[in-house]
N, C-alpha and C. Protein backbone atom coordinates (compact mmCIF):
# COMPACT_ATOMS: atom_id res chain seq x y z
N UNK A 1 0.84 -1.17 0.00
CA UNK A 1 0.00 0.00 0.00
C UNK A 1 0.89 1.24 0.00
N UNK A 2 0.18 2.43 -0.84
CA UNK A 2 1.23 3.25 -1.61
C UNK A 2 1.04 4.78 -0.29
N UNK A 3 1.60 5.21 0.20
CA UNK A 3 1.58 6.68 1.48
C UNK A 3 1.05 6.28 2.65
N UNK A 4 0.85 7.31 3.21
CA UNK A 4 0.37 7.61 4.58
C UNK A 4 -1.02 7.66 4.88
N UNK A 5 -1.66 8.21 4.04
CA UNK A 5 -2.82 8.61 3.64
C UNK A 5 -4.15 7.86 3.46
N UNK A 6 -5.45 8.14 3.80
CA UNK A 6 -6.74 6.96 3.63
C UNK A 6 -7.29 8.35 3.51
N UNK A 7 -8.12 7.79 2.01
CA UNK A 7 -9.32 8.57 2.34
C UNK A 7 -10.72 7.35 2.52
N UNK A 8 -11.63 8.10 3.56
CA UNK A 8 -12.44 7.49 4.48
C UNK A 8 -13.80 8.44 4.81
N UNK A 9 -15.20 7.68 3.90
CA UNK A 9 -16.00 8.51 4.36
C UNK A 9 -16.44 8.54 5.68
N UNK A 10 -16.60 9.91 6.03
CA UNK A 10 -16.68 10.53 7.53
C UNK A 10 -18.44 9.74 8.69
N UNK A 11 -19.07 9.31 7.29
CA UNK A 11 -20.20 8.78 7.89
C UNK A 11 -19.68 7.20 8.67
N UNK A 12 -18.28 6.64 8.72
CA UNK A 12 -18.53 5.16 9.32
C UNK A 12 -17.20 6.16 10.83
N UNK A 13 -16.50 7.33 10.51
CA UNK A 13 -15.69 8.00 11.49
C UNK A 13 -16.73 8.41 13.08
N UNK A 14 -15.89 8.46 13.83
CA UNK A 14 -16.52 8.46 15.05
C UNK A 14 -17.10 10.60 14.63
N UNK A 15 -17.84 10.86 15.66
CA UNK A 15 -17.97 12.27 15.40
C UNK A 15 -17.64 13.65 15.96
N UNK A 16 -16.14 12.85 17.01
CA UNK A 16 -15.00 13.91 17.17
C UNK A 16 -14.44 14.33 15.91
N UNK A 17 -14.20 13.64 15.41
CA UNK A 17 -13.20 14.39 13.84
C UNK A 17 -13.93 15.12 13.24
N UNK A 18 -15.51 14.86 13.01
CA UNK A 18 -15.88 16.09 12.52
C UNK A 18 -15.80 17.33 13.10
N UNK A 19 -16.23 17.31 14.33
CA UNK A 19 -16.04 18.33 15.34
C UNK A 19 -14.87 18.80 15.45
N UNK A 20 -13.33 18.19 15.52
CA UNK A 20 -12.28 18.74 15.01
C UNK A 20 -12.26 19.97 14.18
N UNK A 21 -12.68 19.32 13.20
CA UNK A 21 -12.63 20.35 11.45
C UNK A 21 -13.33 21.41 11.75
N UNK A 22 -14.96 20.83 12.33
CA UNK A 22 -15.91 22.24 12.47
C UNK A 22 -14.74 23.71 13.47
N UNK A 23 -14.52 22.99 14.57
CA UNK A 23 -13.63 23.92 15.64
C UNK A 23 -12.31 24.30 14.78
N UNK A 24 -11.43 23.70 13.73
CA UNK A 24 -11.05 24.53 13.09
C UNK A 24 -11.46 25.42 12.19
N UNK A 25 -12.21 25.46 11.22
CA UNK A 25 -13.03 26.15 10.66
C UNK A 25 -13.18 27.24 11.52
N UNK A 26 -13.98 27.13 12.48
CA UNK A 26 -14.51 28.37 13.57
C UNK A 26 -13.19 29.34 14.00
N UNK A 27 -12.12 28.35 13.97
CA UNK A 27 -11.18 29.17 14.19
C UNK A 27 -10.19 30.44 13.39
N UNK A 28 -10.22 29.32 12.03
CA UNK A 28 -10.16 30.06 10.47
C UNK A 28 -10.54 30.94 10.30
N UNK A 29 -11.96 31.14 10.31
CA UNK A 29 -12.39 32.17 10.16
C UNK A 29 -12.97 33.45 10.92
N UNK A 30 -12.28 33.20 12.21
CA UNK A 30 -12.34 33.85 13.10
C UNK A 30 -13.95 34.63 13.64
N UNK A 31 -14.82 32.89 13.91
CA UNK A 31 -16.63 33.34 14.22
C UNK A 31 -15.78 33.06 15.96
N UNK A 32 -14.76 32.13 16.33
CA UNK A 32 -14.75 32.42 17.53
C UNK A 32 -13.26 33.30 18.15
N UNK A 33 -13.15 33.47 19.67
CA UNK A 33 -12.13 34.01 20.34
C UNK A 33 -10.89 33.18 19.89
N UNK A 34 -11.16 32.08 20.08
CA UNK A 34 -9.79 30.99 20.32
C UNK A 34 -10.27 29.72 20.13
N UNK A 35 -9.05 28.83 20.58
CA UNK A 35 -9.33 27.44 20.85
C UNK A 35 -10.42 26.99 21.91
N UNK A 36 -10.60 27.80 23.21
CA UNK A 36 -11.33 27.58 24.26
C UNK A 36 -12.79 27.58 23.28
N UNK A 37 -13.26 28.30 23.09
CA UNK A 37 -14.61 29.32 22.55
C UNK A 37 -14.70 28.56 21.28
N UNK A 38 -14.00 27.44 20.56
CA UNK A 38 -14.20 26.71 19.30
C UNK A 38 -14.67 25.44 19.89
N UNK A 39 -13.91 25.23 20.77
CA UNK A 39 -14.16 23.57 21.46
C UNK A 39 -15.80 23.35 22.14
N UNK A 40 -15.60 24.79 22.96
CA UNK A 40 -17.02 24.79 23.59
C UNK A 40 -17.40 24.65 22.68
N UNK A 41 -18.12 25.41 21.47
CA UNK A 41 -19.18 25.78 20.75
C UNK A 41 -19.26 23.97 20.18
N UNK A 42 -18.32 23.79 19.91
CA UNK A 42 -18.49 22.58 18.95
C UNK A 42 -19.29 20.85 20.26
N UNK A 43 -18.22 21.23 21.28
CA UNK A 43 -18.68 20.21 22.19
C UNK A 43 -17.53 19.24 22.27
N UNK A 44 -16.29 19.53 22.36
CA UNK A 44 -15.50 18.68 22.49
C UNK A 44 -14.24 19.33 23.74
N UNK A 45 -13.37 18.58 24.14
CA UNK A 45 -12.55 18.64 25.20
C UNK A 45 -11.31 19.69 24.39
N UNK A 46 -10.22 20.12 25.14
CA UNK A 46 -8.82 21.19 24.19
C UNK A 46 -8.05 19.64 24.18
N UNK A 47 -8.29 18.75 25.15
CA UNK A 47 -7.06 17.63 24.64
C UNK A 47 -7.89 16.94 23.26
N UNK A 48 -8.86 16.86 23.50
CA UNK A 48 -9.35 16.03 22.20
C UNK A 48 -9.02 17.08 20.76
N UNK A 49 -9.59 18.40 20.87
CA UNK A 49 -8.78 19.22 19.58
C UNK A 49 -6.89 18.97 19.46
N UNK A 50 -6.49 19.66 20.22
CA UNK A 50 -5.28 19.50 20.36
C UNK A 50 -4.52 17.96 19.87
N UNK A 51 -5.30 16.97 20.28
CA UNK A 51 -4.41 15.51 19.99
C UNK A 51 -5.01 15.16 18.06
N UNK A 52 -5.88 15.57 17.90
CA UNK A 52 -6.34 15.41 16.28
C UNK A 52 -5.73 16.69 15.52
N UNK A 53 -6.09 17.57 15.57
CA UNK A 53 -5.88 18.74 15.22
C UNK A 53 -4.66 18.87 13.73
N UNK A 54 -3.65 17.86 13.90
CA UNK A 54 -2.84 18.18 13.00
C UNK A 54 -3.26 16.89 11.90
N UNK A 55 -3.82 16.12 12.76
CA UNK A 55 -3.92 14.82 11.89
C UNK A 55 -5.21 14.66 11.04
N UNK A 56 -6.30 15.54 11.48
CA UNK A 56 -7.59 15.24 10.86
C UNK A 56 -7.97 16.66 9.96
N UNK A 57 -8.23 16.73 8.48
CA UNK A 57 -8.56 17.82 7.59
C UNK A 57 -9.27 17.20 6.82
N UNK A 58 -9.55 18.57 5.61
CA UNK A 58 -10.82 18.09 4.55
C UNK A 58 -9.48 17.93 3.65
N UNK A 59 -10.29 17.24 2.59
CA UNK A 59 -10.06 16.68 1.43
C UNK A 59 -8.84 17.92 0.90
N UNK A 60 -9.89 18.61 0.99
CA UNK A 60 -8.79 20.25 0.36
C UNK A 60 -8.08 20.55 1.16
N UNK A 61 -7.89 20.10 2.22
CA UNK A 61 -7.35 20.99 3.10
C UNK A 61 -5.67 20.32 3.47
N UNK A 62 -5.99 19.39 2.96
CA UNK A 62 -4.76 18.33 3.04
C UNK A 62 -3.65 17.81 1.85
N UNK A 63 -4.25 18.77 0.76
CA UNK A 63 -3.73 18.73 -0.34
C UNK A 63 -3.57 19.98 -0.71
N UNK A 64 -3.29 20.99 -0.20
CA UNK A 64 -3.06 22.55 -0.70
C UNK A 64 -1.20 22.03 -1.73
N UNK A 65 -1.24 22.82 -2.43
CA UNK A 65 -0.54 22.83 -3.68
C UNK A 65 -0.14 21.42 -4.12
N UNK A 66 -1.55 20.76 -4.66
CA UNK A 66 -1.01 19.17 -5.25
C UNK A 66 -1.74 19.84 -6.55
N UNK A 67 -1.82 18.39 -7.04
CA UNK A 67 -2.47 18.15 -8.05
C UNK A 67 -3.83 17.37 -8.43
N UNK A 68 -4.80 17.37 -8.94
CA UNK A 68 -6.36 16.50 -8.94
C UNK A 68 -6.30 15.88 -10.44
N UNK A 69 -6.55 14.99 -10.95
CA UNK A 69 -7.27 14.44 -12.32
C UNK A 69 -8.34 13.82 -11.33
N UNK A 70 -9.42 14.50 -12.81
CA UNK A 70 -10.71 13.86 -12.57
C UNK A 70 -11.30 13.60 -13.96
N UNK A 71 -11.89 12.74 -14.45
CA UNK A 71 -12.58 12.00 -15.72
C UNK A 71 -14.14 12.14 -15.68
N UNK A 72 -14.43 12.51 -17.13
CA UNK A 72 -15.51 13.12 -16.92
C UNK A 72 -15.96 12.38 -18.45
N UNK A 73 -17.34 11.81 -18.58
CA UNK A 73 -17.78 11.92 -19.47
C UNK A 73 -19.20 12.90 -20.00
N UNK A 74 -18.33 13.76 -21.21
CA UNK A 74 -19.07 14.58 -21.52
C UNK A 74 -20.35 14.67 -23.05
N UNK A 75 -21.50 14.95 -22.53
CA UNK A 75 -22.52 15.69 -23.98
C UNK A 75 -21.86 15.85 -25.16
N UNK A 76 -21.81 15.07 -26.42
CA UNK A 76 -20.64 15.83 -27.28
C UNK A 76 -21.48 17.24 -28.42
N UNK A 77 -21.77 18.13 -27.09
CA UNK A 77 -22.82 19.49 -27.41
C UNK A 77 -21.54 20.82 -27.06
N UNK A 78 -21.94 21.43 -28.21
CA UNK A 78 -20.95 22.92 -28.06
C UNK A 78 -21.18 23.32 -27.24
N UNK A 79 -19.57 23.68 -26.04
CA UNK A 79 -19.25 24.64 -24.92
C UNK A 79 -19.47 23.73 -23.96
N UNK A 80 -19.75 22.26 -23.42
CA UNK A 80 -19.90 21.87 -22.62
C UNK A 80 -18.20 21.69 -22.32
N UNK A 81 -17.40 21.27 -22.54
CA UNK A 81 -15.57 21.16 -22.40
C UNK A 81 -15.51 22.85 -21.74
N UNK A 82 -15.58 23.92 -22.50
CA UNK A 82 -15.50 25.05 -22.34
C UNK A 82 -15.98 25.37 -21.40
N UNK A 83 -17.28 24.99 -20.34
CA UNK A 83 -18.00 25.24 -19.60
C UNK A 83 -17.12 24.58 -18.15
N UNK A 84 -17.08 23.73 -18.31
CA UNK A 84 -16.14 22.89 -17.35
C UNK A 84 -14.60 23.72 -17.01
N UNK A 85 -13.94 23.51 -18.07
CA UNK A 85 -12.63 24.84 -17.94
C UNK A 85 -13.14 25.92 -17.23
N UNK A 86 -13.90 26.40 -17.88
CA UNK A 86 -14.27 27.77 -16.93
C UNK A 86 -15.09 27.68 -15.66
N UNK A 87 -15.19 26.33 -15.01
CA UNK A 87 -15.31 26.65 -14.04
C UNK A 87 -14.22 26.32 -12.99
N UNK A 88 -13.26 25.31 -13.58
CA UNK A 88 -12.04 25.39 -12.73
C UNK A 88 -11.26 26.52 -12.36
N UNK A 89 -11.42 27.37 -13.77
CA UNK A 89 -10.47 28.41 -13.84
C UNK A 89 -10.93 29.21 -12.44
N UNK A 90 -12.30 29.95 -13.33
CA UNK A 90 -13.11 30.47 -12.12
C UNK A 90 -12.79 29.95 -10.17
N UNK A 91 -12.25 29.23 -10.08
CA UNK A 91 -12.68 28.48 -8.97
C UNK A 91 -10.57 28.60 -8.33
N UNK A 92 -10.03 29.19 -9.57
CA UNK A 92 -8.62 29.27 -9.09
C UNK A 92 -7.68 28.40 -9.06
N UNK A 93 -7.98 26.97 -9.87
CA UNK A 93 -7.45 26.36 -10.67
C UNK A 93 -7.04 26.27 -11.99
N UNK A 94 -5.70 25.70 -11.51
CA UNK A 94 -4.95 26.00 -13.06
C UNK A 94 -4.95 24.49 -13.61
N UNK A 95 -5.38 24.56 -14.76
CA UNK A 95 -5.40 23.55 -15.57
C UNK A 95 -4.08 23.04 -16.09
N UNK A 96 -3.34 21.84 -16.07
CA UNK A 96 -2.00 21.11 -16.06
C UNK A 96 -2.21 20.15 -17.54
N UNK A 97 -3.20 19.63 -17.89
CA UNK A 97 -3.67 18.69 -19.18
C UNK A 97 -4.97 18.48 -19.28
N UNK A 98 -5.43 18.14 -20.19
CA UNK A 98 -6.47 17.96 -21.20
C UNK A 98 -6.15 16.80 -21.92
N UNK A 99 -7.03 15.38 -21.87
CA UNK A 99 -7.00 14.56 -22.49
C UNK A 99 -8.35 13.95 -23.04
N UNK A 100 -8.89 14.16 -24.50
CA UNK A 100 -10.04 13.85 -24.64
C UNK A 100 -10.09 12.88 -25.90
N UNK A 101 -11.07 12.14 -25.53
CA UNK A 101 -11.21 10.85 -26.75
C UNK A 101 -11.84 11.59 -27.56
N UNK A 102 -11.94 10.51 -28.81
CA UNK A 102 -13.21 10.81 -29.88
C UNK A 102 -14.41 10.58 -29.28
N UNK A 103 -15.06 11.15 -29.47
CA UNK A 103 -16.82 10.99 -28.98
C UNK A 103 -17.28 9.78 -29.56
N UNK A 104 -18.15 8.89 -28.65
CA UNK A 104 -19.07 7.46 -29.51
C UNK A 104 -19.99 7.78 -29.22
N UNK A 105 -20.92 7.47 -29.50
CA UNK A 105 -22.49 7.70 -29.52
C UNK A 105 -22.63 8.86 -28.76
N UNK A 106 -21.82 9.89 -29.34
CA UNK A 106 -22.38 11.18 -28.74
C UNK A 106 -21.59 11.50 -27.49
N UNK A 107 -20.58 10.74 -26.78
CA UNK A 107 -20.07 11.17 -25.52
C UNK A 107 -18.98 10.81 -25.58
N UNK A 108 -18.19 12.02 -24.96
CA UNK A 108 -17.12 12.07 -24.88
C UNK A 108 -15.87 11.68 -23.80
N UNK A 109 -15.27 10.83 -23.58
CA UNK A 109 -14.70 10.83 -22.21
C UNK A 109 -13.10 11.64 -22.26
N UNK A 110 -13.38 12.10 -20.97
CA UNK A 110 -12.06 13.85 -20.71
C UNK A 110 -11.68 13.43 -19.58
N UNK A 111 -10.19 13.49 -19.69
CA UNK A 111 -9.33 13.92 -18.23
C UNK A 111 -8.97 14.96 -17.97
N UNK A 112 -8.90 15.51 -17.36
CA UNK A 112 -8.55 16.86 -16.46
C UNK A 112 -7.92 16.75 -15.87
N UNK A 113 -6.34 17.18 -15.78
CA UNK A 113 -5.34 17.28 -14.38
C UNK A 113 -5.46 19.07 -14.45
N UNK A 114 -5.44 19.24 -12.48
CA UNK A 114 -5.41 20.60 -12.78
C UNK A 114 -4.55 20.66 -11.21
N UNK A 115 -3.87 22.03 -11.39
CA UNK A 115 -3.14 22.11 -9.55
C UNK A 115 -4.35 23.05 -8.92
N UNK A 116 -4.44 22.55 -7.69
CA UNK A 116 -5.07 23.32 -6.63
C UNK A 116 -4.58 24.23 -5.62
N UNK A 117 -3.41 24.48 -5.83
CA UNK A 117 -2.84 25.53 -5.08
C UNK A 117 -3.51 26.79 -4.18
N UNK A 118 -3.89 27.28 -5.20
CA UNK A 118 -4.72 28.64 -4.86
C UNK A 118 -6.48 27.99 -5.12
N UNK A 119 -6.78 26.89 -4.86
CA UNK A 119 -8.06 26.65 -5.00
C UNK A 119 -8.82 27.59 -3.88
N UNK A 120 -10.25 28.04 -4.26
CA UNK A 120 -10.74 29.05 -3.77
C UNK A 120 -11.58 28.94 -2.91
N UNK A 121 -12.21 27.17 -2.95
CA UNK A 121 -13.22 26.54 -2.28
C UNK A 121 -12.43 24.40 -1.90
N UNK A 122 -13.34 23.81 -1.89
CA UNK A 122 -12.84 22.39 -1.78
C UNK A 122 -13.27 21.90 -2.75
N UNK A 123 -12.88 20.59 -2.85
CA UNK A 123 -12.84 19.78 -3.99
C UNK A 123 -14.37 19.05 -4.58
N UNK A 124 -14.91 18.83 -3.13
CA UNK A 124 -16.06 17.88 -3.67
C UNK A 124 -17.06 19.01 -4.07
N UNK A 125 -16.90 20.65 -4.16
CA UNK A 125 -17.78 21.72 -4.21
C UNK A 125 -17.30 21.72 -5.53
N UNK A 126 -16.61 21.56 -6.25
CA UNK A 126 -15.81 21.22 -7.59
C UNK A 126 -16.42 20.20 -8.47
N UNK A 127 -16.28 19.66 -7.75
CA UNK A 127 -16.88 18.52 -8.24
C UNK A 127 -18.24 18.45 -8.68
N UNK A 128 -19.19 18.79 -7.55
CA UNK A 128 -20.59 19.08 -7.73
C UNK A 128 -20.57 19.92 -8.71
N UNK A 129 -20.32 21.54 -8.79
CA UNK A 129 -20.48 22.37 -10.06
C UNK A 129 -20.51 22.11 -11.23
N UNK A 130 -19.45 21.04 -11.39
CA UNK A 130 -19.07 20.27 -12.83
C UNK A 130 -20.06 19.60 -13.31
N UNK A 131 -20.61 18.77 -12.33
CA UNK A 131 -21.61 17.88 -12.47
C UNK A 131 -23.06 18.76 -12.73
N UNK A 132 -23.28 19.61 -12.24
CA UNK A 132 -24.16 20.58 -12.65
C UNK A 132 -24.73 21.45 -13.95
N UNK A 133 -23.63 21.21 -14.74
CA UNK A 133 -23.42 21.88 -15.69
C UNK A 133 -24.19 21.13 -17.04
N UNK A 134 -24.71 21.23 -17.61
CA UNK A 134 -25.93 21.08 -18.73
C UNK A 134 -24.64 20.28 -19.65
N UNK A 135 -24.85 18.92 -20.22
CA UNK A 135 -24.26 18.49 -20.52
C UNK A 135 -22.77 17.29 -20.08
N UNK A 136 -22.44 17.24 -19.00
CA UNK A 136 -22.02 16.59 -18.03
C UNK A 136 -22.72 15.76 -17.28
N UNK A 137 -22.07 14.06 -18.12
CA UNK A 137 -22.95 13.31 -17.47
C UNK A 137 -22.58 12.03 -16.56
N UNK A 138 -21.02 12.43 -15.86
CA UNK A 138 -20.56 12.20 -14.90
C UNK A 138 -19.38 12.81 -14.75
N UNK A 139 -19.34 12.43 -13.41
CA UNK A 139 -17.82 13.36 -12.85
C UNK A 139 -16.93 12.25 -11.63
N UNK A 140 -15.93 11.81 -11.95
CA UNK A 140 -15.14 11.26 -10.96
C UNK A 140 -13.52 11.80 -10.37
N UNK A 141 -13.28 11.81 -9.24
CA UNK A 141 -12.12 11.68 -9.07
C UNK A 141 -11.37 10.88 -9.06
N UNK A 142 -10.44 10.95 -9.99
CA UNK A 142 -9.12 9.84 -10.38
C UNK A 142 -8.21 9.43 -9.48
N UNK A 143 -7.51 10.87 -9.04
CA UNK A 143 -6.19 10.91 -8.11
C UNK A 143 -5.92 12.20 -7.64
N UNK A 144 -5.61 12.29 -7.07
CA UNK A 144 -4.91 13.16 -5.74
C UNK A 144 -3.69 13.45 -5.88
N UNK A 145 -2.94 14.08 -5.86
CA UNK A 145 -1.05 14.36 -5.80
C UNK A 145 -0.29 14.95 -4.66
């Protein structure tokens, strides 16, 4: 098995770690005083923040200046490719490659590597938008960097 790393949906995780993230968050963005005034609000102990704290983040939050491919099969309808770019861009991602098949029965399958460095939001909010988009008729994440 290849790093350090698991990703693990949070629904089978106990629900200190969420509370972790929330009390950082609170802290981020400064809705509370401190660590004291994050823990309360959230409902957890300063040893329980304090002992997770470095070890538990979001998706985005743990990958600041990597890299994402995600595969997408697309509508083969004008501006849907274009629509997608622009919303990475928009979103403060820089696009790294573009790999797209010939279209079969109308759909197209696309890879996307892009860096997230300066991403502006998280990944799975990325994700969703894409998927949103008129013509996009799935969206996966590939890999992580």
């Amino acid at each position: 098995m290849d790093g350090k790393y698991l990703v693990i949906d949070k629904e089978i995780l106990p629900d200190v770690f969420e509370k972790v993230l929330e009390a950082k968050f609170l802290i981020k963005t400064n809705k509370v005083k401190g660590i004291t005034d994050a823990v309360k609000k959230v409902g957890i102990s300063r040893s329980t923040f304090y002992k997770y704290k470095d070890y538990v983040f979001t998706l985005s939050e743990g990958t600041r200046g990597k890299k994402v491919t995600i595969s997408l099969l697309l509508s083969h309808k004008m501006g849907v490719l274009s629509r997608v770019l622009e919303m990475i861009s928009e979103n403060k991602a820089n696009v790294l490659t573009i790999n797209q098949d010939i279209p079969i029965n109308e759909i197209a399958n696309v890879s996307i590597t892009f860096d997230i460095s300066n991403l502006m939001t998280n990944i799975d909010t990325i994700l969703k938008m894409i998927k949103a988009i008129p013509g996009v008729e799935k969206v996966d994440l590939v890999a992580m960097e």
